[in-house]
ModelCIF file with pLDDT and N, C-alpha, C, O atoms, coordinates in Angstrom:
data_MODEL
#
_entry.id   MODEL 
#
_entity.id                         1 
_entity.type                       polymer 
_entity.pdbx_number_of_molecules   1 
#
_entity_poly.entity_id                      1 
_entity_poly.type                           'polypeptide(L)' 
_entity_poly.nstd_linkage                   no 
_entity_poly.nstd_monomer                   no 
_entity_poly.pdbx_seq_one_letter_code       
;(UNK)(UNK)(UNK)(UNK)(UNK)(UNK)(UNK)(UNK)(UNK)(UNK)(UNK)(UNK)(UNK)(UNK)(UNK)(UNK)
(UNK)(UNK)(UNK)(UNK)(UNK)(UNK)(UNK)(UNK)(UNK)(UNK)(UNK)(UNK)(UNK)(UNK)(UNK)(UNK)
(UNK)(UNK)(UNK)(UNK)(UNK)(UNK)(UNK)(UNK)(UNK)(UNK)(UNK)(UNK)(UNK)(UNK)(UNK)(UNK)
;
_entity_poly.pdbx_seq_one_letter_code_can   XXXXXXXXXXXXXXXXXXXXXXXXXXXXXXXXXXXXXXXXXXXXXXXX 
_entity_poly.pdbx_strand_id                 A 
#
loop_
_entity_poly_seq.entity_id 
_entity_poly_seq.num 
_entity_poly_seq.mon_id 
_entity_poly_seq.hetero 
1 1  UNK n 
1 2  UNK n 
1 3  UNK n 
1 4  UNK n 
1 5  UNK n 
1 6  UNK n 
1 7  UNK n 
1 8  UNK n 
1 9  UNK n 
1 10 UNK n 
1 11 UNK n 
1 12 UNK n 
1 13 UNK n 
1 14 UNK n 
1 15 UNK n 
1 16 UNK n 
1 17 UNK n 
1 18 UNK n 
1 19 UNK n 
1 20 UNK n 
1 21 UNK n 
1 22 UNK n 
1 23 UNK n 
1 24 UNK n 
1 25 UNK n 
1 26 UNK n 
1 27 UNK n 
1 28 UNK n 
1 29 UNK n 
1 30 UNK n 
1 31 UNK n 
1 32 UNK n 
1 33 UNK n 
1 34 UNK n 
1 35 UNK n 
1 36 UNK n 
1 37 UNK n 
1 38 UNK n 
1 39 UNK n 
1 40 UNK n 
1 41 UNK n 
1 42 UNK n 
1 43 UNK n 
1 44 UNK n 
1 45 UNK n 
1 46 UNK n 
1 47 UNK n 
1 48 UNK n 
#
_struct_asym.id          A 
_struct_asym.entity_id   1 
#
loop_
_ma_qa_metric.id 
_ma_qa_metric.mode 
_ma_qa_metric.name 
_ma_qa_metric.software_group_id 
_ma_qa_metric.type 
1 global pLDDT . pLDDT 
2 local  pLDDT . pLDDT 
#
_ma_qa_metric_global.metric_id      1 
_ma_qa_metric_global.metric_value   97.69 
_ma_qa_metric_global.model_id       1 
_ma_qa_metric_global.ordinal_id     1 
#
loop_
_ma_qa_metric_local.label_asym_id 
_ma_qa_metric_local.label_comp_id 
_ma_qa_metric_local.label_seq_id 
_ma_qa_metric_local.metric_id 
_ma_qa_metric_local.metric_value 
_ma_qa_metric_local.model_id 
_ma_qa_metric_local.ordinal_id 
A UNK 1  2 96.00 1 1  
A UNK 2  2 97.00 1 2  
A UNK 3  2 98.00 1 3  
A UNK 4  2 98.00 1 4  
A UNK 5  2 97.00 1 5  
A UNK 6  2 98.00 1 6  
A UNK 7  2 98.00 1 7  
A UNK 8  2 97.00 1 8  
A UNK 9  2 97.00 1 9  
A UNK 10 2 98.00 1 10 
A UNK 11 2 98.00 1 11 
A UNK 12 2 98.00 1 12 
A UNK 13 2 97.00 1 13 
A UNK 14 2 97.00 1 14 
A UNK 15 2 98.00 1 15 
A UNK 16 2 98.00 1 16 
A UNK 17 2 98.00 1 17 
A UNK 18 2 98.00 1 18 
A UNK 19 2 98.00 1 19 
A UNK 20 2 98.00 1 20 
A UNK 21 2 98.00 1 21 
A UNK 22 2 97.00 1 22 
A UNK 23 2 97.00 1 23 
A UNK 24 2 98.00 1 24 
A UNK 25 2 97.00 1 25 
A UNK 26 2 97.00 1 26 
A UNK 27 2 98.00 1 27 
A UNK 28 2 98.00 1 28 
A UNK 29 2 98.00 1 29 
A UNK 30 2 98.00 1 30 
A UNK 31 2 98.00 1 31 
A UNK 32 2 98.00 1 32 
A UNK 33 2 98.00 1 33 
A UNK 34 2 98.00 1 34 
A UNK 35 2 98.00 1 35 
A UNK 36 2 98.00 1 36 
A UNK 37 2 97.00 1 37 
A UNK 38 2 98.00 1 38 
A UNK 39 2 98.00 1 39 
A UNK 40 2 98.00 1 40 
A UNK 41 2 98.00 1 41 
A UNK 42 2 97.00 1 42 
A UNK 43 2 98.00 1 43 
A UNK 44 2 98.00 1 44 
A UNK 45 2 98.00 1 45 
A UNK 46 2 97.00 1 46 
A UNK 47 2 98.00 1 47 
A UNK 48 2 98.00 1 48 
#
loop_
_atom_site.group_PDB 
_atom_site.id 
_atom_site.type_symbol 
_atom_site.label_atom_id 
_atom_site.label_alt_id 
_atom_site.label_comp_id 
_atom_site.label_asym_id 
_atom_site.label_entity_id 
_atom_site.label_seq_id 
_atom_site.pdbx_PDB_ins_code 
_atom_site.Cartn_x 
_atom_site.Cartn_y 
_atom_site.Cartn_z 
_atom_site.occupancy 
_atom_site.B_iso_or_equiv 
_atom_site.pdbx_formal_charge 
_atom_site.auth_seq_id 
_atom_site.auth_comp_id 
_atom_site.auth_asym_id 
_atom_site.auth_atom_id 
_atom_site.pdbx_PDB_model_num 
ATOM 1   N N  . UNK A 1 1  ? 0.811  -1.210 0.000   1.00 96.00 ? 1  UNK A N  1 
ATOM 2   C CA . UNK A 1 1  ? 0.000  0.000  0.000   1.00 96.00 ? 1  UNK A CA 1 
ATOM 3   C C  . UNK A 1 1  ? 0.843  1.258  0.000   1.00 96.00 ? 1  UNK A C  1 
ATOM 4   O O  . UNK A 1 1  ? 0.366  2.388  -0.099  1.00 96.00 ? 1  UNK A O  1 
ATOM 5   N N  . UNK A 1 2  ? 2.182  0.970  0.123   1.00 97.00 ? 2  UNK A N  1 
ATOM 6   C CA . UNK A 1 2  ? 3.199  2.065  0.151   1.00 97.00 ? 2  UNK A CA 1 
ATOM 7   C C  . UNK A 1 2  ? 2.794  3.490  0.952   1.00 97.00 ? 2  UNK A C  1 
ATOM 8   O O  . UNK A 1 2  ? 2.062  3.551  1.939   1.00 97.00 ? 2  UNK A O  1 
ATOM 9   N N  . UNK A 1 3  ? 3.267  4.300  0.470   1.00 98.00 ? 3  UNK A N  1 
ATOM 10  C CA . UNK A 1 3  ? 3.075  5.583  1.186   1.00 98.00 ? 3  UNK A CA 1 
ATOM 11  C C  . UNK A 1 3  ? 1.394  6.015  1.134   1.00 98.00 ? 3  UNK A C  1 
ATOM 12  O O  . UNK A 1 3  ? 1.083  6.641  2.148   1.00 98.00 ? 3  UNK A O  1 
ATOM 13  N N  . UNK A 1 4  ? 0.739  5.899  0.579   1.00 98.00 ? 4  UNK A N  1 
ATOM 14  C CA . UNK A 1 4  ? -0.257 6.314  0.073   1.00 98.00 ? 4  UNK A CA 1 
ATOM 15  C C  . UNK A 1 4  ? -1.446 5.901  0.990   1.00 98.00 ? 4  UNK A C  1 
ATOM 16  O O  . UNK A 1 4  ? -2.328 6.661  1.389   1.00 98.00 ? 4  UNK A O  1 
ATOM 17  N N  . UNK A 1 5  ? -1.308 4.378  1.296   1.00 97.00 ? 5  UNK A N  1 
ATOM 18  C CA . UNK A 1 5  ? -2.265 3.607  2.082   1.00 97.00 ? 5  UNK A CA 1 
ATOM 19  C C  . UNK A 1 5  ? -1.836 3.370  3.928   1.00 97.00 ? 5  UNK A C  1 
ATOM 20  O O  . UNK A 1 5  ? -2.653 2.946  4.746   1.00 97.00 ? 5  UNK A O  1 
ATOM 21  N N  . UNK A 1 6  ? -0.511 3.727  4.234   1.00 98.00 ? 6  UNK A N  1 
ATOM 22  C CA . UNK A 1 6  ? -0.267 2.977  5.441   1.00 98.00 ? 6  UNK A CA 1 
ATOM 23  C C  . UNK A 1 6  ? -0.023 4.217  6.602   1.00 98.00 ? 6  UNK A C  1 
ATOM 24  O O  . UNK A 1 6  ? -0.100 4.112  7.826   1.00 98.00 ? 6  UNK A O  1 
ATOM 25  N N  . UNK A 1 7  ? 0.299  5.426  5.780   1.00 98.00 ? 7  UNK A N  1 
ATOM 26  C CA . UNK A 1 7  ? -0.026 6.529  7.535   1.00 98.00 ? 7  UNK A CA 1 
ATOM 27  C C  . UNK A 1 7  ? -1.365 6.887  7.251   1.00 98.00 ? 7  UNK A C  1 
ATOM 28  O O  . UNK A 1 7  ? -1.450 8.064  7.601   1.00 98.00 ? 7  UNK A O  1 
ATOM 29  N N  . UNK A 1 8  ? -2.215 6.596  6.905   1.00 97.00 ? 8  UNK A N  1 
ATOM 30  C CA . UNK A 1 8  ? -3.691 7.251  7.243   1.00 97.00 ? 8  UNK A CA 1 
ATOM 31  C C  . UNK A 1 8  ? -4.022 6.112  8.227   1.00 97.00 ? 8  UNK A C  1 
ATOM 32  O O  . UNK A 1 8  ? -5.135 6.120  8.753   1.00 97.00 ? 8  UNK A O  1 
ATOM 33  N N  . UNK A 1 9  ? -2.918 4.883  8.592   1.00 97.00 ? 9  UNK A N  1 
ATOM 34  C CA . UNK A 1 9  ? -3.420 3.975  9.879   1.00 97.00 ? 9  UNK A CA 1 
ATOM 35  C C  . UNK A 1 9  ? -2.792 4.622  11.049  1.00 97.00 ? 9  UNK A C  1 
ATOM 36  O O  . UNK A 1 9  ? -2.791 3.943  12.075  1.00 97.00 ? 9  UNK A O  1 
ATOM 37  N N  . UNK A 1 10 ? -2.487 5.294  11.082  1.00 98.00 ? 10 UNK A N  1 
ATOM 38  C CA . UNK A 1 10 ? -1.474 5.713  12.384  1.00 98.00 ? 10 UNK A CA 1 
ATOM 39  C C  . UNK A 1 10 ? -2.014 7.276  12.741  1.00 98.00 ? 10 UNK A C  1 
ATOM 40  O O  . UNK A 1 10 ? -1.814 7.826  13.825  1.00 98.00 ? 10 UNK A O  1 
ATOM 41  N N  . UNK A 1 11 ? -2.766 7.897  11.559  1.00 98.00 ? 11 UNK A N  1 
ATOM 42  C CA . UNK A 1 11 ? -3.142 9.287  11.896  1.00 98.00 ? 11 UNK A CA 1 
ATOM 43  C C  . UNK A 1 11 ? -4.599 9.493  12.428  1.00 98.00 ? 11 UNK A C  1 
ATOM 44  O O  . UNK A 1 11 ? -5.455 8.644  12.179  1.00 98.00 ? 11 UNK A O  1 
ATOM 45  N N  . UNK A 1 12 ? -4.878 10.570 13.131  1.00 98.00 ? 12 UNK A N  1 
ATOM 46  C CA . UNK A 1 12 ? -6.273 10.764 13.834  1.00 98.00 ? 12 UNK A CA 1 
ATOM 47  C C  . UNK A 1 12 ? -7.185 11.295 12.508  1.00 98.00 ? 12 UNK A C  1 
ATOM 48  O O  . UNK A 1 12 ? -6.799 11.845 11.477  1.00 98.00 ? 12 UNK A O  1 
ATOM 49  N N  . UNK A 1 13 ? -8.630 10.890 12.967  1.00 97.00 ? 13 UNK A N  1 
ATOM 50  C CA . UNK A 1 13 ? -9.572 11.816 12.439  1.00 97.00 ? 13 UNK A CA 1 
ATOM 51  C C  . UNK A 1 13 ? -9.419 12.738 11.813  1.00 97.00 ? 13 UNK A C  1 
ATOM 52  O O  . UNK A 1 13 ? -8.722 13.441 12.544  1.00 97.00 ? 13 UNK A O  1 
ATOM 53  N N  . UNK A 1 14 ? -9.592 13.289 10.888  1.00 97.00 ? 14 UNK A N  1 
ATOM 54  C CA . UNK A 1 14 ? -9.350 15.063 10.863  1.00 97.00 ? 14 UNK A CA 1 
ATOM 55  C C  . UNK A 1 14 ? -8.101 15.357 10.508  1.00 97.00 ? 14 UNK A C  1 
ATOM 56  O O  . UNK A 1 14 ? -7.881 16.499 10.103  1.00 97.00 ? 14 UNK A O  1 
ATOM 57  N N  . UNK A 1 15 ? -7.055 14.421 10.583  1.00 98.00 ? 15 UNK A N  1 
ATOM 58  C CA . UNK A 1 15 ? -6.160 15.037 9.966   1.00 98.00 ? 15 UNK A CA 1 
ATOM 59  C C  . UNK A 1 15 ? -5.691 13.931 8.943   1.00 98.00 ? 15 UNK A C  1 
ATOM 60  O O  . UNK A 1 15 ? -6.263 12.841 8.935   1.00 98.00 ? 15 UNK A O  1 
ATOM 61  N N  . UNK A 1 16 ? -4.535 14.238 7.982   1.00 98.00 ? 16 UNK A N  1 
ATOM 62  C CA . UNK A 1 16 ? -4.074 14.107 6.781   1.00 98.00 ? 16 UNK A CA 1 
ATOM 63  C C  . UNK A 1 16 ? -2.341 13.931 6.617   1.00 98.00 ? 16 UNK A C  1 
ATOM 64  O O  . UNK A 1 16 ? -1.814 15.033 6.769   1.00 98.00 ? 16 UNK A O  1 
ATOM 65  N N  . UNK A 1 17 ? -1.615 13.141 6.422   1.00 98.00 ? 17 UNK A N  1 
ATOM 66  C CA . UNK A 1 17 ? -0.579 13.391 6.011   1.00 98.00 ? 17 UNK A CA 1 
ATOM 67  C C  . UNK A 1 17 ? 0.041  13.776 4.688   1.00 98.00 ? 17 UNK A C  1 
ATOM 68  O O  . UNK A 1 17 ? 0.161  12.992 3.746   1.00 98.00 ? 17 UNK A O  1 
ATOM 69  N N  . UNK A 1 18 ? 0.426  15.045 4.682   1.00 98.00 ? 18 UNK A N  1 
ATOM 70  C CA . UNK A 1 18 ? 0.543  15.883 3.937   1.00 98.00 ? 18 UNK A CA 1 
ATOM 71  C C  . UNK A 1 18 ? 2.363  15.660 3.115   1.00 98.00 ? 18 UNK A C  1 
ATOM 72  O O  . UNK A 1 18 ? 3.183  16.247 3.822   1.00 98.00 ? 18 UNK A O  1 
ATOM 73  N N  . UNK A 1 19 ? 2.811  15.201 2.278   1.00 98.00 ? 19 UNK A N  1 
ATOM 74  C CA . UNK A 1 19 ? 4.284  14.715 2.108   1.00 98.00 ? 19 UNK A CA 1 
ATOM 75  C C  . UNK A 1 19 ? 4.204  16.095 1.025   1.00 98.00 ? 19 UNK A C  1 
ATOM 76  O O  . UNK A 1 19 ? 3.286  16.704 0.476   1.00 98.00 ? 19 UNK A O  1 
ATOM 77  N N  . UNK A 1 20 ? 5.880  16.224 1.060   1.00 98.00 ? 20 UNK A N  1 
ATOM 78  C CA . UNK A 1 20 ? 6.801  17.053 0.404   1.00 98.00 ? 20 UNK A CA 1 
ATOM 79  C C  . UNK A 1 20 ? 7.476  15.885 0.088   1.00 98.00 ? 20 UNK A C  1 
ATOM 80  O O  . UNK A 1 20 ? 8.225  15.068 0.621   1.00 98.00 ? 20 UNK A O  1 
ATOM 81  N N  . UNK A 1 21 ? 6.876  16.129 -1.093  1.00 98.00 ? 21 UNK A N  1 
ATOM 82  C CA . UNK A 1 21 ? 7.426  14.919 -2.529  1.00 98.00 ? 21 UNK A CA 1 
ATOM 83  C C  . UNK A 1 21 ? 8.773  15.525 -3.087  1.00 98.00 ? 21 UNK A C  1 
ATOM 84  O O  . UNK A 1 21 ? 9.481  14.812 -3.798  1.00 98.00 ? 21 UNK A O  1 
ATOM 85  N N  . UNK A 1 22 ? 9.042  16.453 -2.871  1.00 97.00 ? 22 UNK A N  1 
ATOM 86  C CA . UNK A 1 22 ? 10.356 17.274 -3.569  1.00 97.00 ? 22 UNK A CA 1 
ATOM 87  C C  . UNK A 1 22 ? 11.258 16.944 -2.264  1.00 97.00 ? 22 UNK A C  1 
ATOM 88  O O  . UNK A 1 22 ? 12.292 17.609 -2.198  1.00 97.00 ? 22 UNK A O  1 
ATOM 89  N N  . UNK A 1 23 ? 11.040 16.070 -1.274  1.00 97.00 ? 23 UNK A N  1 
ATOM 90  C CA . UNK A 1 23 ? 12.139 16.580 0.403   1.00 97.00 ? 23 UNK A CA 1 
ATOM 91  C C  . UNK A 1 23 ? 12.823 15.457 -0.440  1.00 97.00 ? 23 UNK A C  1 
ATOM 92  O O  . UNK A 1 23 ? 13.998 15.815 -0.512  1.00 97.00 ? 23 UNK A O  1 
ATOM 93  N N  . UNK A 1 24 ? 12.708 14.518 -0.978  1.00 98.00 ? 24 UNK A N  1 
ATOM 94  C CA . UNK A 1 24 ? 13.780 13.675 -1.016  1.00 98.00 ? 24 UNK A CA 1 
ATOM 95  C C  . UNK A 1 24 ? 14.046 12.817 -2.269  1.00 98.00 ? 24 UNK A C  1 
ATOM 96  O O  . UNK A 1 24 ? 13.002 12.165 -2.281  1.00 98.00 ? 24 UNK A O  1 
ATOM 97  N N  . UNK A 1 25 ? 14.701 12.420 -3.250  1.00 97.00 ? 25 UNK A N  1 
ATOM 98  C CA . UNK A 1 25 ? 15.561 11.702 -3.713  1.00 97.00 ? 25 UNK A CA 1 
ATOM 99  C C  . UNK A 1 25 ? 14.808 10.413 -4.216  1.00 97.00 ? 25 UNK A C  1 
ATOM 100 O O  . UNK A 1 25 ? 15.011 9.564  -3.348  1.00 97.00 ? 25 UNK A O  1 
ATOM 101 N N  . UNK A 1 26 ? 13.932 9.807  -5.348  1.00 97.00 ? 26 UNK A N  1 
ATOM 102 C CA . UNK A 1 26 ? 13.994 8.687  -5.545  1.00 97.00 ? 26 UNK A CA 1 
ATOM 103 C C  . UNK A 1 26 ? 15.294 7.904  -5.797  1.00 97.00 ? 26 UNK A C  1 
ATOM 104 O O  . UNK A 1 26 ? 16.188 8.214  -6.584  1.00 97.00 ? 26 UNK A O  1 
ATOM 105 N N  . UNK A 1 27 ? 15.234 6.779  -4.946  1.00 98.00 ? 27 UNK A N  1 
ATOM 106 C CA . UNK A 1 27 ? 16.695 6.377  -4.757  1.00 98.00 ? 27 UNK A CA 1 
ATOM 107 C C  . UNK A 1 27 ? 16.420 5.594  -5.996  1.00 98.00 ? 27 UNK A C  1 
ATOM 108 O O  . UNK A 1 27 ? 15.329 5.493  -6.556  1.00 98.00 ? 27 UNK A O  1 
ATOM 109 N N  . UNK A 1 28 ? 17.914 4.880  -6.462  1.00 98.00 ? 28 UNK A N  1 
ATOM 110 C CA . UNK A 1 28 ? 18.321 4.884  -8.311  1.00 98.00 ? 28 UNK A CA 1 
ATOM 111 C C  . UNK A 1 28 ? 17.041 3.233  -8.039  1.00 98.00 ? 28 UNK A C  1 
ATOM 112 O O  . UNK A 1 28 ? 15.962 3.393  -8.610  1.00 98.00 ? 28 UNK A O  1 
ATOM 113 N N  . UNK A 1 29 ? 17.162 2.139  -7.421  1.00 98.00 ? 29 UNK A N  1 
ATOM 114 C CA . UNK A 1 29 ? 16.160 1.277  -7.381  1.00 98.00 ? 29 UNK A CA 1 
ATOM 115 C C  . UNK A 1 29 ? 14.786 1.430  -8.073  1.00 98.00 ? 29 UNK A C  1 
ATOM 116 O O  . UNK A 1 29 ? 14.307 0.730  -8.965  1.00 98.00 ? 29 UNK A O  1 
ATOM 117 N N  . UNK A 1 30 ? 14.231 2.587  -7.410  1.00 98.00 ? 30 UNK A N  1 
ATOM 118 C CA . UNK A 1 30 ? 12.949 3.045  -7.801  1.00 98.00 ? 30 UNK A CA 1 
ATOM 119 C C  . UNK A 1 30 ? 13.115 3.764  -9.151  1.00 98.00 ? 30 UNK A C  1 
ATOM 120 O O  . UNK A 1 30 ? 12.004 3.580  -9.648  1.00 98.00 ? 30 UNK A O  1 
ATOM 121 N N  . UNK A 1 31 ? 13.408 4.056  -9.521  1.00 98.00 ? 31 UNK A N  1 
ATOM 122 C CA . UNK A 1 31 ? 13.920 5.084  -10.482 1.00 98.00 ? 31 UNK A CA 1 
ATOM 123 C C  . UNK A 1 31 ? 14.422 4.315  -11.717 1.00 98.00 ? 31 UNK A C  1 
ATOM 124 O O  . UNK A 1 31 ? 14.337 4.587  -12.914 1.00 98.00 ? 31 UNK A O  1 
ATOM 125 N N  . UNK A 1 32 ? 14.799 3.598  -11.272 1.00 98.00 ? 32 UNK A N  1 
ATOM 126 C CA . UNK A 1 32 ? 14.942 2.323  -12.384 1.00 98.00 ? 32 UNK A CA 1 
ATOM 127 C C  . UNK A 1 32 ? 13.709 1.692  -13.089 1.00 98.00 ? 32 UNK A C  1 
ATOM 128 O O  . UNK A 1 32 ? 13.330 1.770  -14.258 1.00 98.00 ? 32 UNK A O  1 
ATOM 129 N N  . UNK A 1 33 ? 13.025 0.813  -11.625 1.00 98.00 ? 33 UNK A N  1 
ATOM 130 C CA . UNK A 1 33 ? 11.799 0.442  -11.743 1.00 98.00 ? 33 UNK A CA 1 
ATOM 131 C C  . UNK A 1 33 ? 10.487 1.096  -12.343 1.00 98.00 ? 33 UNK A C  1 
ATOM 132 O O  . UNK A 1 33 ? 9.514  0.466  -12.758 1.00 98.00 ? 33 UNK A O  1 
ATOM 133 N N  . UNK A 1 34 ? 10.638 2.512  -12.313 1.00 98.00 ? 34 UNK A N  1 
ATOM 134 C CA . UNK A 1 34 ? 9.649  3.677  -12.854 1.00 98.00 ? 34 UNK A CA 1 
ATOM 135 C C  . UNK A 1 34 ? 9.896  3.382  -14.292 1.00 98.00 ? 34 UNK A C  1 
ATOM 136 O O  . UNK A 1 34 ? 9.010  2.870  -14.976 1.00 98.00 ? 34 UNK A O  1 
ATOM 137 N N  . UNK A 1 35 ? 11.107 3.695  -14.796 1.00 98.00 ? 35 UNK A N  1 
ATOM 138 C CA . UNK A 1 35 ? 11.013 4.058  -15.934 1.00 98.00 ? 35 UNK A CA 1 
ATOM 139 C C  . UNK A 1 35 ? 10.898 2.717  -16.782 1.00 98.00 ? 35 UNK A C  1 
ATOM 140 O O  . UNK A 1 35 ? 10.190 2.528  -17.771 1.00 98.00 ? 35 UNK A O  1 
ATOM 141 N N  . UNK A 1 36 ? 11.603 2.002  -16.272 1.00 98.00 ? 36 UNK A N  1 
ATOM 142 C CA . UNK A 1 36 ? 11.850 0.424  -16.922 1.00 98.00 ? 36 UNK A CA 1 
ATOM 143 C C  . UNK A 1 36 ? 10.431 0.189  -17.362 1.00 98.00 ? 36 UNK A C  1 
ATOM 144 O O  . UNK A 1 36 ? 9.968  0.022  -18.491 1.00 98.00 ? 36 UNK A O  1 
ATOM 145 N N  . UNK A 1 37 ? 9.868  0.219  -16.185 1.00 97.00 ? 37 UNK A N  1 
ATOM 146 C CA . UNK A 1 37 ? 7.940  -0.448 -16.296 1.00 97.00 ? 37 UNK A CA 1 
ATOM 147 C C  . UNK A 1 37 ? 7.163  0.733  -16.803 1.00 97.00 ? 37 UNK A C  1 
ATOM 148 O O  . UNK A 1 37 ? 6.050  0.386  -17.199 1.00 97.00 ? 37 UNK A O  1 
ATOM 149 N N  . UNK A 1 38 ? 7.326  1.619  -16.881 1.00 98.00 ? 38 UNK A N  1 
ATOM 150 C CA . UNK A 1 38 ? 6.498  3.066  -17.512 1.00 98.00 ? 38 UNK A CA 1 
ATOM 151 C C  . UNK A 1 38 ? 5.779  3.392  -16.114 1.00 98.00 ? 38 UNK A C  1 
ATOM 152 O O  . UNK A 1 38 ? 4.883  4.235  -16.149 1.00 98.00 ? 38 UNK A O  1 
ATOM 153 N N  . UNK A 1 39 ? 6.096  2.794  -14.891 1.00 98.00 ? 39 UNK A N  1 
ATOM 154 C CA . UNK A 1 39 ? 5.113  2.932  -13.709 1.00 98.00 ? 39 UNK A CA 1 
ATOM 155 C C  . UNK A 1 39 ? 4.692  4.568  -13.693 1.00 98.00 ? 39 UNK A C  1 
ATOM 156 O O  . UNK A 1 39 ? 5.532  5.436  -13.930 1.00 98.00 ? 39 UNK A O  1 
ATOM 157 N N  . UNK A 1 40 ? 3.329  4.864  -13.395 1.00 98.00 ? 40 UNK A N  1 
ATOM 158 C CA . UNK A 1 40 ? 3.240  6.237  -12.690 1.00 98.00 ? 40 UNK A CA 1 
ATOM 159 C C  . UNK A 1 40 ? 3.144  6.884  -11.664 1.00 98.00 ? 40 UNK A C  1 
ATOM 160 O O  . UNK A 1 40 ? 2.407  6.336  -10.845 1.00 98.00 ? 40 UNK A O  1 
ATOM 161 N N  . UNK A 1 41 ? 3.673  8.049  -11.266 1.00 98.00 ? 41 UNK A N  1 
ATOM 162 C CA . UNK A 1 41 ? 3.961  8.247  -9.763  1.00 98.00 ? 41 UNK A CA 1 
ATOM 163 C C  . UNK A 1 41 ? 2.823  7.813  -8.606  1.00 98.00 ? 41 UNK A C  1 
ATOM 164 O O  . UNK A 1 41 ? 2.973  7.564  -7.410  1.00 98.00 ? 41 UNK A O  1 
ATOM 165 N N  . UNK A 1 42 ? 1.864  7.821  -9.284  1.00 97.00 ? 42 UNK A N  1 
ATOM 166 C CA . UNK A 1 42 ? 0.402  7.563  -8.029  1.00 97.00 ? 42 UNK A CA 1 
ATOM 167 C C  . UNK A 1 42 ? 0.262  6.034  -8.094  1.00 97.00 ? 42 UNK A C  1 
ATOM 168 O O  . UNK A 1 42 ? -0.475 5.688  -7.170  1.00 97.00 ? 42 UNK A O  1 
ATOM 169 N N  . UNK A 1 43 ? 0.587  5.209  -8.662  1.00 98.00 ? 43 UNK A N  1 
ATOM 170 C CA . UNK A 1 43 ? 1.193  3.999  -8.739  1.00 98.00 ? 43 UNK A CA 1 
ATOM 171 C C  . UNK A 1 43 ? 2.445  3.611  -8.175  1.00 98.00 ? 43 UNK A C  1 
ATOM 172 O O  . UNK A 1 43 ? 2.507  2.533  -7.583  1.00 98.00 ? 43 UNK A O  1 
ATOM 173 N N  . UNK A 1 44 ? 3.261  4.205  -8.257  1.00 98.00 ? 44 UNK A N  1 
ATOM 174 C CA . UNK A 1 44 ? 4.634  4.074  -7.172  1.00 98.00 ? 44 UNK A CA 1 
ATOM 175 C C  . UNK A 1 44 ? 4.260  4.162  -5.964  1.00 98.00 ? 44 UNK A C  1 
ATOM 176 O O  . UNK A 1 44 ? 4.500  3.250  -5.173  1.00 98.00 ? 44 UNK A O  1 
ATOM 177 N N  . UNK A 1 45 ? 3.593  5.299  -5.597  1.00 98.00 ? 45 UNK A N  1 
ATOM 178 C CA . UNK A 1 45 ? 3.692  5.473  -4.046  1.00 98.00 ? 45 UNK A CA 1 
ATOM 179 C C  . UNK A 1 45 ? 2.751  4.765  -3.369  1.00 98.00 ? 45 UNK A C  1 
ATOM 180 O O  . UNK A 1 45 ? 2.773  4.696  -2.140  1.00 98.00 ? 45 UNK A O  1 
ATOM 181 N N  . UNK A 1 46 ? 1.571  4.003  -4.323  1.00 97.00 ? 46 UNK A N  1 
ATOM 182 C CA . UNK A 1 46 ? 0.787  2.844  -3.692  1.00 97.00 ? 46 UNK A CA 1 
ATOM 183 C C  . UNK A 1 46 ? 1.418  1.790  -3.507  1.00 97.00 ? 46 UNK A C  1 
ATOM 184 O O  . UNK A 1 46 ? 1.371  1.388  -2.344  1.00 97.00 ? 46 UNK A O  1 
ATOM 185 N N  . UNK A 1 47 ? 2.171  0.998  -4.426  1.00 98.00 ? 47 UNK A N  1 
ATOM 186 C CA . UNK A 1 47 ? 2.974  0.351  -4.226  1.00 98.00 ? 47 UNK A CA 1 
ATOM 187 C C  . UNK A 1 47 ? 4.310  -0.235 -4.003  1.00 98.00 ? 47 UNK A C  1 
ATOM 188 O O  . UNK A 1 47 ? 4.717  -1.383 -3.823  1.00 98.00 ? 47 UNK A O  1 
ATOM 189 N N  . UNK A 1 48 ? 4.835  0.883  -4.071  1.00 98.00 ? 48 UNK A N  1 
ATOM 190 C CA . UNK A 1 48 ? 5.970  0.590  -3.138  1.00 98.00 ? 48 UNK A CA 1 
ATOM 191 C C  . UNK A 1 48 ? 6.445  1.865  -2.010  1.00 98.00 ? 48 UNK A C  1 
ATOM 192 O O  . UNK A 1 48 ? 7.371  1.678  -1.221  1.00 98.00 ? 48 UNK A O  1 
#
């Protein structure tokens, strides 16, 4: 469920986790895997 599905288990009611997608670095793994498979970003961050 990657990023997308697994802190809305840990967060309250009412609120939202909000990511700064620019704070960090797809490391070369992912980045590989993106382009290799044509994956798209809202697809990446569900699954992995």
């Amino acid at each position: 469920g990657g990023l997308i599905e697994n802190p809305p288990r840990v967060i309250a009611e009412g609120l939202v986790a909000a990511f700064d997608w620019a704070s960090w670095s797809l490391p070369p793994v992912f980045a590989w895997l993106q382009a290799e498979g044509g994956v798209a970003d809202a697809e990446m961050r569900r699954t992995f």
